[in-house]
ModelCIF file with pLDDT and N, C-alpha, C, O atoms, coordinates in Angstrom:
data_MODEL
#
_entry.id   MODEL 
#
_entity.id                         1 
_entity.type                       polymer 
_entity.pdbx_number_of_molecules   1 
#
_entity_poly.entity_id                      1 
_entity_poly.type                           'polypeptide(L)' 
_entity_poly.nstd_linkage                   no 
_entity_poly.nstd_monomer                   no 
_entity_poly.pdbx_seq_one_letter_code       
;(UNK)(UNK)(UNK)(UNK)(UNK)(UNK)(UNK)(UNK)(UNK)(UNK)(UNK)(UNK)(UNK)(UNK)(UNK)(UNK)
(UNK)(UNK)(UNK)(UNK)(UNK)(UNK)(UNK)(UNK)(UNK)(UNK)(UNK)(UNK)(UNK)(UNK)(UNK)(UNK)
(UNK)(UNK)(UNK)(UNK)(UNK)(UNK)(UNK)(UNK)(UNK)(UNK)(UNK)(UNK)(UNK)
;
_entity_poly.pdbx_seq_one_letter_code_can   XXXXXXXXXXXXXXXXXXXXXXXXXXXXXXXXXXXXXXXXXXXXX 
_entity_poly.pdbx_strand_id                 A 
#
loop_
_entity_poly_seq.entity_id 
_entity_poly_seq.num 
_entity_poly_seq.mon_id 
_entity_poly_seq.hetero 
1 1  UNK n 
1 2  UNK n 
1 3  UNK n 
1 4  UNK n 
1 5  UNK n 
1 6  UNK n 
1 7  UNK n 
1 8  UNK n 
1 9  UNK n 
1 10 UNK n 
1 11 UNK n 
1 12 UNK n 
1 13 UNK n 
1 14 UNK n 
1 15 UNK n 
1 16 UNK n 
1 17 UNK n 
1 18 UNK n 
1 19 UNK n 
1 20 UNK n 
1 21 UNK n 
1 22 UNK n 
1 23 UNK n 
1 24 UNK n 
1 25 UNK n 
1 26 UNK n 
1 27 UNK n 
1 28 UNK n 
1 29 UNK n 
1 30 UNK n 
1 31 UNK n 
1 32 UNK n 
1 33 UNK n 
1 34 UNK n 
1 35 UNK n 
1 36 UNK n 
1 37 UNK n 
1 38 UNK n 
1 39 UNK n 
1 40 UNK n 
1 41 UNK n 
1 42 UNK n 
1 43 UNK n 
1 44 UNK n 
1 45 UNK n 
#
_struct_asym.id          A 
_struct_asym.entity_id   1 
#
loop_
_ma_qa_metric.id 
_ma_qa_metric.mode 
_ma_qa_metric.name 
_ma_qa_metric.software_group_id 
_ma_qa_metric.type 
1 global pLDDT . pLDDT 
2 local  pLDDT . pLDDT 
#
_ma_qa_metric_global.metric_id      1 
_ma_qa_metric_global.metric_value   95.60 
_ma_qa_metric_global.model_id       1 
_ma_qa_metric_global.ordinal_id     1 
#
loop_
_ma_qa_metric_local.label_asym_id 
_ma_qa_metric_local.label_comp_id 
_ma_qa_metric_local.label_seq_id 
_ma_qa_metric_local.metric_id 
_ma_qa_metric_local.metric_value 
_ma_qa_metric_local.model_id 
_ma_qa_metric_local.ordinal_id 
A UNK 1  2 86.00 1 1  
A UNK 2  2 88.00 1 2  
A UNK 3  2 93.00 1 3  
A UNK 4  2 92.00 1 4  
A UNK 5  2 91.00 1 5  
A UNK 6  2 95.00 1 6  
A UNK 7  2 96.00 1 7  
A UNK 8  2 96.00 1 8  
A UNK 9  2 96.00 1 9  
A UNK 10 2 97.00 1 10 
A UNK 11 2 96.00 1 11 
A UNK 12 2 96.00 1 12 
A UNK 13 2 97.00 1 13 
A UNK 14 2 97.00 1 14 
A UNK 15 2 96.00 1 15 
A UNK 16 2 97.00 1 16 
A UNK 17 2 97.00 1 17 
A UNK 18 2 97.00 1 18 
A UNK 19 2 96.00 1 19 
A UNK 20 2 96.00 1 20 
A UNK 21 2 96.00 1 21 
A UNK 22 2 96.00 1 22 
A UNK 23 2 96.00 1 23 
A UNK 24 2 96.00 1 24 
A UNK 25 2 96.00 1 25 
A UNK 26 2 96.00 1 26 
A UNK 27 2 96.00 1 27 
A UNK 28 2 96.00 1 28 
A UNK 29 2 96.00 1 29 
A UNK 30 2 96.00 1 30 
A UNK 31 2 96.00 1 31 
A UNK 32 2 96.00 1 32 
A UNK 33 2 96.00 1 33 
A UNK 34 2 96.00 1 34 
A UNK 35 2 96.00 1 35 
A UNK 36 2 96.00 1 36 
A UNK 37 2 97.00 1 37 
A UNK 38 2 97.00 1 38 
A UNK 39 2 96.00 1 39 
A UNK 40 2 97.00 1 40 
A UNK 41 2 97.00 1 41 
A UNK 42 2 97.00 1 42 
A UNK 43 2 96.00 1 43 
A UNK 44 2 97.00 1 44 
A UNK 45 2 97.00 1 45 
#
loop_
_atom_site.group_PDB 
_atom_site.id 
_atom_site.type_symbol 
_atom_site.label_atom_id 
_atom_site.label_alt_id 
_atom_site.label_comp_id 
_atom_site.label_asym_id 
_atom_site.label_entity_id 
_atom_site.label_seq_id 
_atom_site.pdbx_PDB_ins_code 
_atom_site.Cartn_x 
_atom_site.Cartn_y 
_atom_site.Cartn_z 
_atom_site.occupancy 
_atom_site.B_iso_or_equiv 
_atom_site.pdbx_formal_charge 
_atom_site.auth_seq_id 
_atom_site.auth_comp_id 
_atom_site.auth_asym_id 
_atom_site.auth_atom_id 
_atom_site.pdbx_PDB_model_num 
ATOM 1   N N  . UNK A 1 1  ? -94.934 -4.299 14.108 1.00 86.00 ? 1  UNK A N  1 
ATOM 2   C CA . UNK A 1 1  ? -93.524 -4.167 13.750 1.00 86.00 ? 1  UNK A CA 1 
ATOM 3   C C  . UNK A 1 1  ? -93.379 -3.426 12.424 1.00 86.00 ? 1  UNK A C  1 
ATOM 4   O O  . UNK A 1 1  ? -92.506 -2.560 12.376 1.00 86.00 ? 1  UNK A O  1 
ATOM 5   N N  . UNK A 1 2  ? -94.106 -3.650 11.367 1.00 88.00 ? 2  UNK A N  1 
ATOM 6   C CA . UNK A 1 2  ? -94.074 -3.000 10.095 1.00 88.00 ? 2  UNK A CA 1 
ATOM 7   C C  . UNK A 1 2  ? -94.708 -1.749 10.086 1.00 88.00 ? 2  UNK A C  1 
ATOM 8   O O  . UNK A 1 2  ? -94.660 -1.148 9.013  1.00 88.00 ? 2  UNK A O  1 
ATOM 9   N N  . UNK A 1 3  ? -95.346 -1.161 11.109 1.00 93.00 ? 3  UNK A N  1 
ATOM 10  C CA . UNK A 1 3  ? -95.990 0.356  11.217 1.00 93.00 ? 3  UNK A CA 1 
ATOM 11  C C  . UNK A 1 3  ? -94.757 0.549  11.866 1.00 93.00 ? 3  UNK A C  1 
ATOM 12  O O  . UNK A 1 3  ? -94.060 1.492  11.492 1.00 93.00 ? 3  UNK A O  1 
ATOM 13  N N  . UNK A 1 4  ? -94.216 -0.476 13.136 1.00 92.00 ? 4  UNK A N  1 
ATOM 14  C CA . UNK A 1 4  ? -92.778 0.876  13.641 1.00 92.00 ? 4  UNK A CA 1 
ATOM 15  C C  . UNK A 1 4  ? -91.745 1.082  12.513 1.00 92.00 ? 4  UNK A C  1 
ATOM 16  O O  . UNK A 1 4  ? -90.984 2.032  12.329 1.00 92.00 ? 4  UNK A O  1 
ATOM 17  N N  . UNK A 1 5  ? -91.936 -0.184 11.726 1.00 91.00 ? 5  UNK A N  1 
ATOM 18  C CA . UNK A 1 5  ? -90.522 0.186  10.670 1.00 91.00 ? 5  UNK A CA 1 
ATOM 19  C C  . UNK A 1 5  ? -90.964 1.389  9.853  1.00 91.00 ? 5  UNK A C  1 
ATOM 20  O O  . UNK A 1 5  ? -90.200 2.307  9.556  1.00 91.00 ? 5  UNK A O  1 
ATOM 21  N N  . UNK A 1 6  ? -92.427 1.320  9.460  1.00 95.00 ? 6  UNK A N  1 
ATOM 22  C CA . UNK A 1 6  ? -92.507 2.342  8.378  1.00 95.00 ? 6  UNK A CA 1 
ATOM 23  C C  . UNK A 1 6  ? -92.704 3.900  9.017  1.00 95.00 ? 6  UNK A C  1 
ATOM 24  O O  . UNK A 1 6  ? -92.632 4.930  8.347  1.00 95.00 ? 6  UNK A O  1 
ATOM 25  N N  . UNK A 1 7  ? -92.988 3.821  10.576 1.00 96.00 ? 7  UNK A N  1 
ATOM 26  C CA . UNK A 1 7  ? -92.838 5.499  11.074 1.00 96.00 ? 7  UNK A CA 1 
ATOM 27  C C  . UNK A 1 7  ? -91.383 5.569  11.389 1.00 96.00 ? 7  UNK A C  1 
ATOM 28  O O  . UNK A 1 7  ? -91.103 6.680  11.840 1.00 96.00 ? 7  UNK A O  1 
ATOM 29  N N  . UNK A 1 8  ? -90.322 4.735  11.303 1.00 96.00 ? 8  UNK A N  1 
ATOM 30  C CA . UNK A 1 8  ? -89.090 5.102  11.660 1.00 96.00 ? 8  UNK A CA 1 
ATOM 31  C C  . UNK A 1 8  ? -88.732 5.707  10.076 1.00 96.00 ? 8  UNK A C  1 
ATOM 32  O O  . UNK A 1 8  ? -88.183 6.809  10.072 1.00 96.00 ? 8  UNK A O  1 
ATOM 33  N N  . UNK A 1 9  ? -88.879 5.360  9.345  1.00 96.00 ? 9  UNK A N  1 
ATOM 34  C CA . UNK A 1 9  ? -89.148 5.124  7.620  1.00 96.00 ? 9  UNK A CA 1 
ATOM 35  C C  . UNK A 1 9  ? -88.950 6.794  7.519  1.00 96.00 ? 9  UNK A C  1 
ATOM 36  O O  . UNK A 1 9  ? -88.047 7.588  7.256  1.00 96.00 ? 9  UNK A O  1 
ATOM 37  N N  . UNK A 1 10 ? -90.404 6.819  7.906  1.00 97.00 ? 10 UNK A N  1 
ATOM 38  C CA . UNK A 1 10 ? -90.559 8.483  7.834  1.00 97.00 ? 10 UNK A CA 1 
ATOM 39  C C  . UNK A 1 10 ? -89.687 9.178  8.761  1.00 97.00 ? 10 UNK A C  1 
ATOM 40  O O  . UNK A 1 10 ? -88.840 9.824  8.144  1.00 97.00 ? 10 UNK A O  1 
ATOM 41  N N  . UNK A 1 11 ? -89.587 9.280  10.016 1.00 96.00 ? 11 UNK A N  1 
ATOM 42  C CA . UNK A 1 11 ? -89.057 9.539  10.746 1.00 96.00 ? 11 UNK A CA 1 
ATOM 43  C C  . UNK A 1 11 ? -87.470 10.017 10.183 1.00 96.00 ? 11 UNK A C  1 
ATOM 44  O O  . UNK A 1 11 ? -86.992 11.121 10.445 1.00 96.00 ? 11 UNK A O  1 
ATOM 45  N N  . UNK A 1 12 ? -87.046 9.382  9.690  1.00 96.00 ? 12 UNK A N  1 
ATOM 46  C CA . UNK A 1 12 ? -85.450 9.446  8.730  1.00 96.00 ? 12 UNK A CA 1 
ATOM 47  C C  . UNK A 1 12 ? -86.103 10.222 7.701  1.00 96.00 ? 12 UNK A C  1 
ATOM 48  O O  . UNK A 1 12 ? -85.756 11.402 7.648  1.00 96.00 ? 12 UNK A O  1 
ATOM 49  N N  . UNK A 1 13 ? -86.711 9.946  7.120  1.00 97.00 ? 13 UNK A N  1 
ATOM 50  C CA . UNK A 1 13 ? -87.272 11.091 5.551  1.00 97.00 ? 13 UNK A CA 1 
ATOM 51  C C  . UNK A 1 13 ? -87.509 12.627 6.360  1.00 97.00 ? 13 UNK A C  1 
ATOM 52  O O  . UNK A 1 13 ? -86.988 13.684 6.003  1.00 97.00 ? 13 UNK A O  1 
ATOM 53  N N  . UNK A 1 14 ? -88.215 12.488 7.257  1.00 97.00 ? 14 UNK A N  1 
ATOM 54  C CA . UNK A 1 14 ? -88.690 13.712 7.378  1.00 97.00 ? 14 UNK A CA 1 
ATOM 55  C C  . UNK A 1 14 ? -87.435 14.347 8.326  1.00 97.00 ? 14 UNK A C  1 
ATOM 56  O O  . UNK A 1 14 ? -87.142 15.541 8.265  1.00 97.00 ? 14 UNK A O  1 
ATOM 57  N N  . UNK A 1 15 ? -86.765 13.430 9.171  1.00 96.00 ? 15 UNK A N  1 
ATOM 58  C CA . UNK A 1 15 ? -85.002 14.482 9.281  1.00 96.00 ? 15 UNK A CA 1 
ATOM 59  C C  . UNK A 1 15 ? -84.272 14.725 8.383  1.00 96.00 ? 15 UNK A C  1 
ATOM 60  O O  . UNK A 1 15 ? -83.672 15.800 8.391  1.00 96.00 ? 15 UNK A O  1 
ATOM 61  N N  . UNK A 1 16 ? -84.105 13.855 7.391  1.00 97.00 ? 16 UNK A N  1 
ATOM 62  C CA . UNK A 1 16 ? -83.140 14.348 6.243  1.00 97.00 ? 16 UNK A CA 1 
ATOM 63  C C  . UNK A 1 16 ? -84.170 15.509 5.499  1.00 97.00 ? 16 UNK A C  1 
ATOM 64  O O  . UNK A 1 16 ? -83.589 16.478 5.012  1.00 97.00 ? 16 UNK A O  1 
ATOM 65  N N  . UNK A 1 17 ? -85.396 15.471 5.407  1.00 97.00 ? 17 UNK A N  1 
ATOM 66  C CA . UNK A 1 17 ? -86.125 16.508 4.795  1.00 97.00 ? 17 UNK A CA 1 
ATOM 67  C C  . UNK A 1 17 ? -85.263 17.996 5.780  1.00 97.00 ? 17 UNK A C  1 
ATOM 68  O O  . UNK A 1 17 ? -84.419 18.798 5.380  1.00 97.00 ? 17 UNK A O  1 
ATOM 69  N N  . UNK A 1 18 ? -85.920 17.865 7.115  1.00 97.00 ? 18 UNK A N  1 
ATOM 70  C CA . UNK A 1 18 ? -85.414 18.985 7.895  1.00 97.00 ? 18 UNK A CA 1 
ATOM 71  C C  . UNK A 1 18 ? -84.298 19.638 7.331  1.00 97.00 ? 18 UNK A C  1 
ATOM 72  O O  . UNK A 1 18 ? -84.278 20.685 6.684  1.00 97.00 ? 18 UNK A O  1 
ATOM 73  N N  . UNK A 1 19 ? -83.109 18.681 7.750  1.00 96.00 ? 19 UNK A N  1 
ATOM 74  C CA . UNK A 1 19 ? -81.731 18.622 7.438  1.00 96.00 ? 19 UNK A CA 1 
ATOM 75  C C  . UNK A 1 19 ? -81.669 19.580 6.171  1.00 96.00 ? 19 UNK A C  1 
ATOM 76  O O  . UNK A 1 19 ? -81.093 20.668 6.173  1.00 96.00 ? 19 UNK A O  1 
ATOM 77  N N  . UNK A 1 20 ? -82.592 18.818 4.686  1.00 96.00 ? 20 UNK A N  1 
ATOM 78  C CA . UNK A 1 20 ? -81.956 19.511 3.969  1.00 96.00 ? 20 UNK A CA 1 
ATOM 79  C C  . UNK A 1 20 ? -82.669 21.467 3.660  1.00 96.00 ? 20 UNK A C  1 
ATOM 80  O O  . UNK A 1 20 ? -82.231 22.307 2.874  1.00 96.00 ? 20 UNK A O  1 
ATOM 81  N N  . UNK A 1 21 ? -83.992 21.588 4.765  1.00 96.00 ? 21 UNK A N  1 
ATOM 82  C CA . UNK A 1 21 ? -84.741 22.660 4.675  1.00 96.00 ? 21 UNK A CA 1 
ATOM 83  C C  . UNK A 1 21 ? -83.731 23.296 5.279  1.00 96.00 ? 21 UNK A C  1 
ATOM 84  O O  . UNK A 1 21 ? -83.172 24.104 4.538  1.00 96.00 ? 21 UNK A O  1 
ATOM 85  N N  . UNK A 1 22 ? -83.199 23.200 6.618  1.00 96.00 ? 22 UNK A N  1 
ATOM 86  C CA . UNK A 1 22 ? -82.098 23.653 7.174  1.00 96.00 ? 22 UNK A CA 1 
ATOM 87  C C  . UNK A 1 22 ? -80.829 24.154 6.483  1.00 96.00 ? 22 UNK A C  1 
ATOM 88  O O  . UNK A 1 22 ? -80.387 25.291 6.645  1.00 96.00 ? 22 UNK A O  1 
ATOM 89  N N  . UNK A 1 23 ? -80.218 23.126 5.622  1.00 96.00 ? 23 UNK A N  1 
ATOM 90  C CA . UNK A 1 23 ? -78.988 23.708 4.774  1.00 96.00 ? 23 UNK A CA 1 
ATOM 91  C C  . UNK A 1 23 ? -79.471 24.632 3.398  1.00 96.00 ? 23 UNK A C  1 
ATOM 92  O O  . UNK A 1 23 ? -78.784 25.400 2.725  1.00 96.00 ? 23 UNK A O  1 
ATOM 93  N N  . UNK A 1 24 ? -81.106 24.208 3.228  1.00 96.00 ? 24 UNK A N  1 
ATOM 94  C CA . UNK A 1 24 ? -81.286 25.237 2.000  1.00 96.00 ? 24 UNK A CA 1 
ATOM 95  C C  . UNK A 1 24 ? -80.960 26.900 2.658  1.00 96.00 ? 24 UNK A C  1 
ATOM 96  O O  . UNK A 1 24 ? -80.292 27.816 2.178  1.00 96.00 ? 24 UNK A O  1 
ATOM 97  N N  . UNK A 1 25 ? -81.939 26.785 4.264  1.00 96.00 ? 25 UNK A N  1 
ATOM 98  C CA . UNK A 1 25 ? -81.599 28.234 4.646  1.00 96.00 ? 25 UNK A CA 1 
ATOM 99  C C  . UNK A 1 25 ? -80.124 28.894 4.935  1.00 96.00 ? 25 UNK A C  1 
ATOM 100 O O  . UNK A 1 25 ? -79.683 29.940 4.460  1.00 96.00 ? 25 UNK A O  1 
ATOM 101 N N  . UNK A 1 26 ? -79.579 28.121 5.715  1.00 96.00 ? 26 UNK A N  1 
ATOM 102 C CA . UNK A 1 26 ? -78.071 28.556 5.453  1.00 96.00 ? 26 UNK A CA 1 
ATOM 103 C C  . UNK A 1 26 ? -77.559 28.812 4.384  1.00 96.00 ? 26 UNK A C  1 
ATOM 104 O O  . UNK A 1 26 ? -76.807 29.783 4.308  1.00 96.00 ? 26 UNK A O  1 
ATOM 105 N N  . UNK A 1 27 ? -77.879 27.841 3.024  1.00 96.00 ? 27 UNK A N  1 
ATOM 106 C CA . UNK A 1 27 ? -77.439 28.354 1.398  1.00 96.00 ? 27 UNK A CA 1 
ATOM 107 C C  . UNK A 1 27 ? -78.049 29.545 0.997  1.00 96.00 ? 27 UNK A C  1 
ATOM 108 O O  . UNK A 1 27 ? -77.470 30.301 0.217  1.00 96.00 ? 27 UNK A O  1 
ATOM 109 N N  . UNK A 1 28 ? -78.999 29.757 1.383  1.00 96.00 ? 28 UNK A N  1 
ATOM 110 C CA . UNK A 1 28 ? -79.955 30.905 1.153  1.00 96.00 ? 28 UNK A CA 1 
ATOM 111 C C  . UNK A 1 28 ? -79.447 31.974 1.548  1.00 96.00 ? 28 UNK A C  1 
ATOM 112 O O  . UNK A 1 28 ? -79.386 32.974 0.833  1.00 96.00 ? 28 UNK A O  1 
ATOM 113 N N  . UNK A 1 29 ? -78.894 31.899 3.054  1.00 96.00 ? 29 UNK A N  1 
ATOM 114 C CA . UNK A 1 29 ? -78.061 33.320 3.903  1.00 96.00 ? 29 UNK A CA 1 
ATOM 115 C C  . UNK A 1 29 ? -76.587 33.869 3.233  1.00 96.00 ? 29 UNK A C  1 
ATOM 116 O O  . UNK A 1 29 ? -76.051 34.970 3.108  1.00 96.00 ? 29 UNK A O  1 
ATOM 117 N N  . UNK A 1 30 ? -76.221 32.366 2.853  1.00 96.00 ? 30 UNK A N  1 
ATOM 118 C CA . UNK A 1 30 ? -75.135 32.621 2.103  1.00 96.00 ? 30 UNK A CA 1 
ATOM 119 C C  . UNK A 1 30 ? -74.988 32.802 0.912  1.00 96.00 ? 30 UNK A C  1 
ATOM 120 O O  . UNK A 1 30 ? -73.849 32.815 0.447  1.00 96.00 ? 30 UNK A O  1 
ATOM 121 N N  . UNK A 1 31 ? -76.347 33.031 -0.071 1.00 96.00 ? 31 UNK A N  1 
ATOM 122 C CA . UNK A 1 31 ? -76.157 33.572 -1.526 1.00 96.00 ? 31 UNK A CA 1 
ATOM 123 C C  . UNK A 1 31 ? -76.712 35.114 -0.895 1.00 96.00 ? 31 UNK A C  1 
ATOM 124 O O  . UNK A 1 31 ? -76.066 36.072 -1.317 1.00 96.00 ? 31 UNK A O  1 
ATOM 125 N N  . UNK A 1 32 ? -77.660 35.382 -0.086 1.00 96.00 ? 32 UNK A N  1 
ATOM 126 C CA . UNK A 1 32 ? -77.695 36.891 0.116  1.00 96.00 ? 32 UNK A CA 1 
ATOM 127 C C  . UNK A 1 32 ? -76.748 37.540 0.571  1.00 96.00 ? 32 UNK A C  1 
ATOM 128 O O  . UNK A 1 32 ? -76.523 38.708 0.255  1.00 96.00 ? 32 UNK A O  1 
ATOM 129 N N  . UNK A 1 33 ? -75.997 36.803 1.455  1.00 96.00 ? 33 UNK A N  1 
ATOM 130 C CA . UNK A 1 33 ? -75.142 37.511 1.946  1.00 96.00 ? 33 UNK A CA 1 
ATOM 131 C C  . UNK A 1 33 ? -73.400 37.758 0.707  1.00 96.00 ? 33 UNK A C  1 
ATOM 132 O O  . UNK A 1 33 ? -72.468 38.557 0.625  1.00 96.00 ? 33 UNK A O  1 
ATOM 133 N N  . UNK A 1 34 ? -73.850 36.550 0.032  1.00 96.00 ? 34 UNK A N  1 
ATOM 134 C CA . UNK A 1 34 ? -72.572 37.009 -1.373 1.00 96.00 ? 34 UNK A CA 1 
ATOM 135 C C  . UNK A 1 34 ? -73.209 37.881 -1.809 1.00 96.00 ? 34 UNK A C  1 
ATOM 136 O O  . UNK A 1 34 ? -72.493 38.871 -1.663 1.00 96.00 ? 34 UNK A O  1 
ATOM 137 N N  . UNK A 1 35 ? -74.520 38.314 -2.467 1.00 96.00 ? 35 UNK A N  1 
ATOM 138 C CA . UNK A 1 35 ? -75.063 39.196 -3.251 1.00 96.00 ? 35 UNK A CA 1 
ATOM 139 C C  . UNK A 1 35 ? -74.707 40.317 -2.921 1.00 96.00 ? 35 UNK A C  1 
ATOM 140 O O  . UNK A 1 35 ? -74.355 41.145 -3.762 1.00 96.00 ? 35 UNK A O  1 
ATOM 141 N N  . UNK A 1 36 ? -74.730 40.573 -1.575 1.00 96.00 ? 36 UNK A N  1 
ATOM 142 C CA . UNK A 1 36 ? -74.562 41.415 -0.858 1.00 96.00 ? 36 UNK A CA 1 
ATOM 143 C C  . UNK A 1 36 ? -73.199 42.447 -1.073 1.00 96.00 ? 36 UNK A C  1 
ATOM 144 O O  . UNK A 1 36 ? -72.913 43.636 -1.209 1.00 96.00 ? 36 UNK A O  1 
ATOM 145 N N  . UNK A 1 37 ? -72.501 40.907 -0.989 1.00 97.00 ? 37 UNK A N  1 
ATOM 146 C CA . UNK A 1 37 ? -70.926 41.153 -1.204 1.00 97.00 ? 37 UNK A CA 1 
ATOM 147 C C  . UNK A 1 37 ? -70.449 41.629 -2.287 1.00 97.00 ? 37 UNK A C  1 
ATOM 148 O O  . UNK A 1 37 ? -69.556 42.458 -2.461 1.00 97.00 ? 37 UNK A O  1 
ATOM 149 N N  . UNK A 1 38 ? -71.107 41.046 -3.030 1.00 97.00 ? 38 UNK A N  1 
ATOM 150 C CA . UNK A 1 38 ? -71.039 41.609 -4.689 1.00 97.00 ? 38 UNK A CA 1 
ATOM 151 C C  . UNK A 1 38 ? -71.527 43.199 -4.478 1.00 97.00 ? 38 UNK A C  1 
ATOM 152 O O  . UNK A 1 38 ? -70.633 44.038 -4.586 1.00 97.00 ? 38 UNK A O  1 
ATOM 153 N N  . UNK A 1 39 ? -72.382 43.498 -4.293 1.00 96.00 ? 39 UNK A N  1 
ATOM 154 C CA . UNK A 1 39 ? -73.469 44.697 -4.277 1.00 96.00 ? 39 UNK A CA 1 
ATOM 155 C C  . UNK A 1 39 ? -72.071 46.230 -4.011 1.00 96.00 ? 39 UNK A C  1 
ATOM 156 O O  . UNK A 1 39 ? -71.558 47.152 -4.645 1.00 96.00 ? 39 UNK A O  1 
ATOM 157 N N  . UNK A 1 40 ? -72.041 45.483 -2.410 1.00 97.00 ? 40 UNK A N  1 
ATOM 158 C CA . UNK A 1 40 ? -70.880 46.469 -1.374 1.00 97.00 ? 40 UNK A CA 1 
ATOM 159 C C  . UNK A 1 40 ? -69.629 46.129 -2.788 1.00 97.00 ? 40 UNK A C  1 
ATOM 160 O O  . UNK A 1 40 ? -69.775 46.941 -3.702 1.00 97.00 ? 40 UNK A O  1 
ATOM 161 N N  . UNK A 1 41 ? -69.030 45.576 -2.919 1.00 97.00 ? 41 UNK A N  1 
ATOM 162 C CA . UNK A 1 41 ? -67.652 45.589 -4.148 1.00 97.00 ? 41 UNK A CA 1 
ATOM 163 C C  . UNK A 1 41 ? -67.995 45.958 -5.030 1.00 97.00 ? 41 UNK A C  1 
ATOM 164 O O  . UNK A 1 41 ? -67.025 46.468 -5.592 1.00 97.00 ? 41 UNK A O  1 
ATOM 165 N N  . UNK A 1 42 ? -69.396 46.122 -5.987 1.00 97.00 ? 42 UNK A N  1 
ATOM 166 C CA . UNK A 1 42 ? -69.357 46.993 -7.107 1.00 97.00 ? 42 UNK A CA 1 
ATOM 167 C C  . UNK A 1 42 ? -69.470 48.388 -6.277 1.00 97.00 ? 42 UNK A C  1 
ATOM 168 O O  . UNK A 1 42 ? -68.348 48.870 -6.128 1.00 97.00 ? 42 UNK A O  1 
ATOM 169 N N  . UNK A 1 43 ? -70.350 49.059 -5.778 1.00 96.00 ? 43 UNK A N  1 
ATOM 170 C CA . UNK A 1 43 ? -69.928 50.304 -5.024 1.00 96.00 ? 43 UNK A CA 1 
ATOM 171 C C  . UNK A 1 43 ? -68.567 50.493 -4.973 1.00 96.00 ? 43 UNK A C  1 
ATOM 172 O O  . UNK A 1 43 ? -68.025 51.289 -5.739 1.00 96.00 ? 43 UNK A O  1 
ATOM 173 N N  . UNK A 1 44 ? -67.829 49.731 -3.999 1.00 97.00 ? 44 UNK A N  1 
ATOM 174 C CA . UNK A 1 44 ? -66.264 50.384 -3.750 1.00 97.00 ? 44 UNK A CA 1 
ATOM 175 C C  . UNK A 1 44 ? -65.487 50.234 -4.902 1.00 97.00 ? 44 UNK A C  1 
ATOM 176 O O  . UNK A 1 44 ? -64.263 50.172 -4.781 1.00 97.00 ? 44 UNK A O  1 
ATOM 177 N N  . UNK A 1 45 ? -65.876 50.185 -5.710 1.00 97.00 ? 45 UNK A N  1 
ATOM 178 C CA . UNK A 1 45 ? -65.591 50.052 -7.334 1.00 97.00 ? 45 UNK A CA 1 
ATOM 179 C C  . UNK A 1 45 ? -65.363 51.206 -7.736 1.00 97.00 ? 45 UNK A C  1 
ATOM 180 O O  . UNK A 1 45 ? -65.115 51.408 -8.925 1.00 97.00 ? 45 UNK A O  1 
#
């Protein structure tokens, strides 16, 4: 019972890990893709 509690344990750590590898990449797409934005608006500048 205390090995299932402690792989459920992980089990939750390592989805919220996912979870947050997941939203780093989306944050990630979305600072390149502002940079980006920035980049293209100083040009049409």
């Amino acid at each position: 019972k205390k090995i299932a509690q402690q792989e459920d344990e992980i089990k939750k750590a390592q989805k919220k890990y996912d979870n947050l590898v997941s939203d780093g990449k989306s944050l990630e797409n979305k600072r390149q893709k502002v940079e980006k934005d920035i980049t293209d608006n100083q040009n049409a500048q």
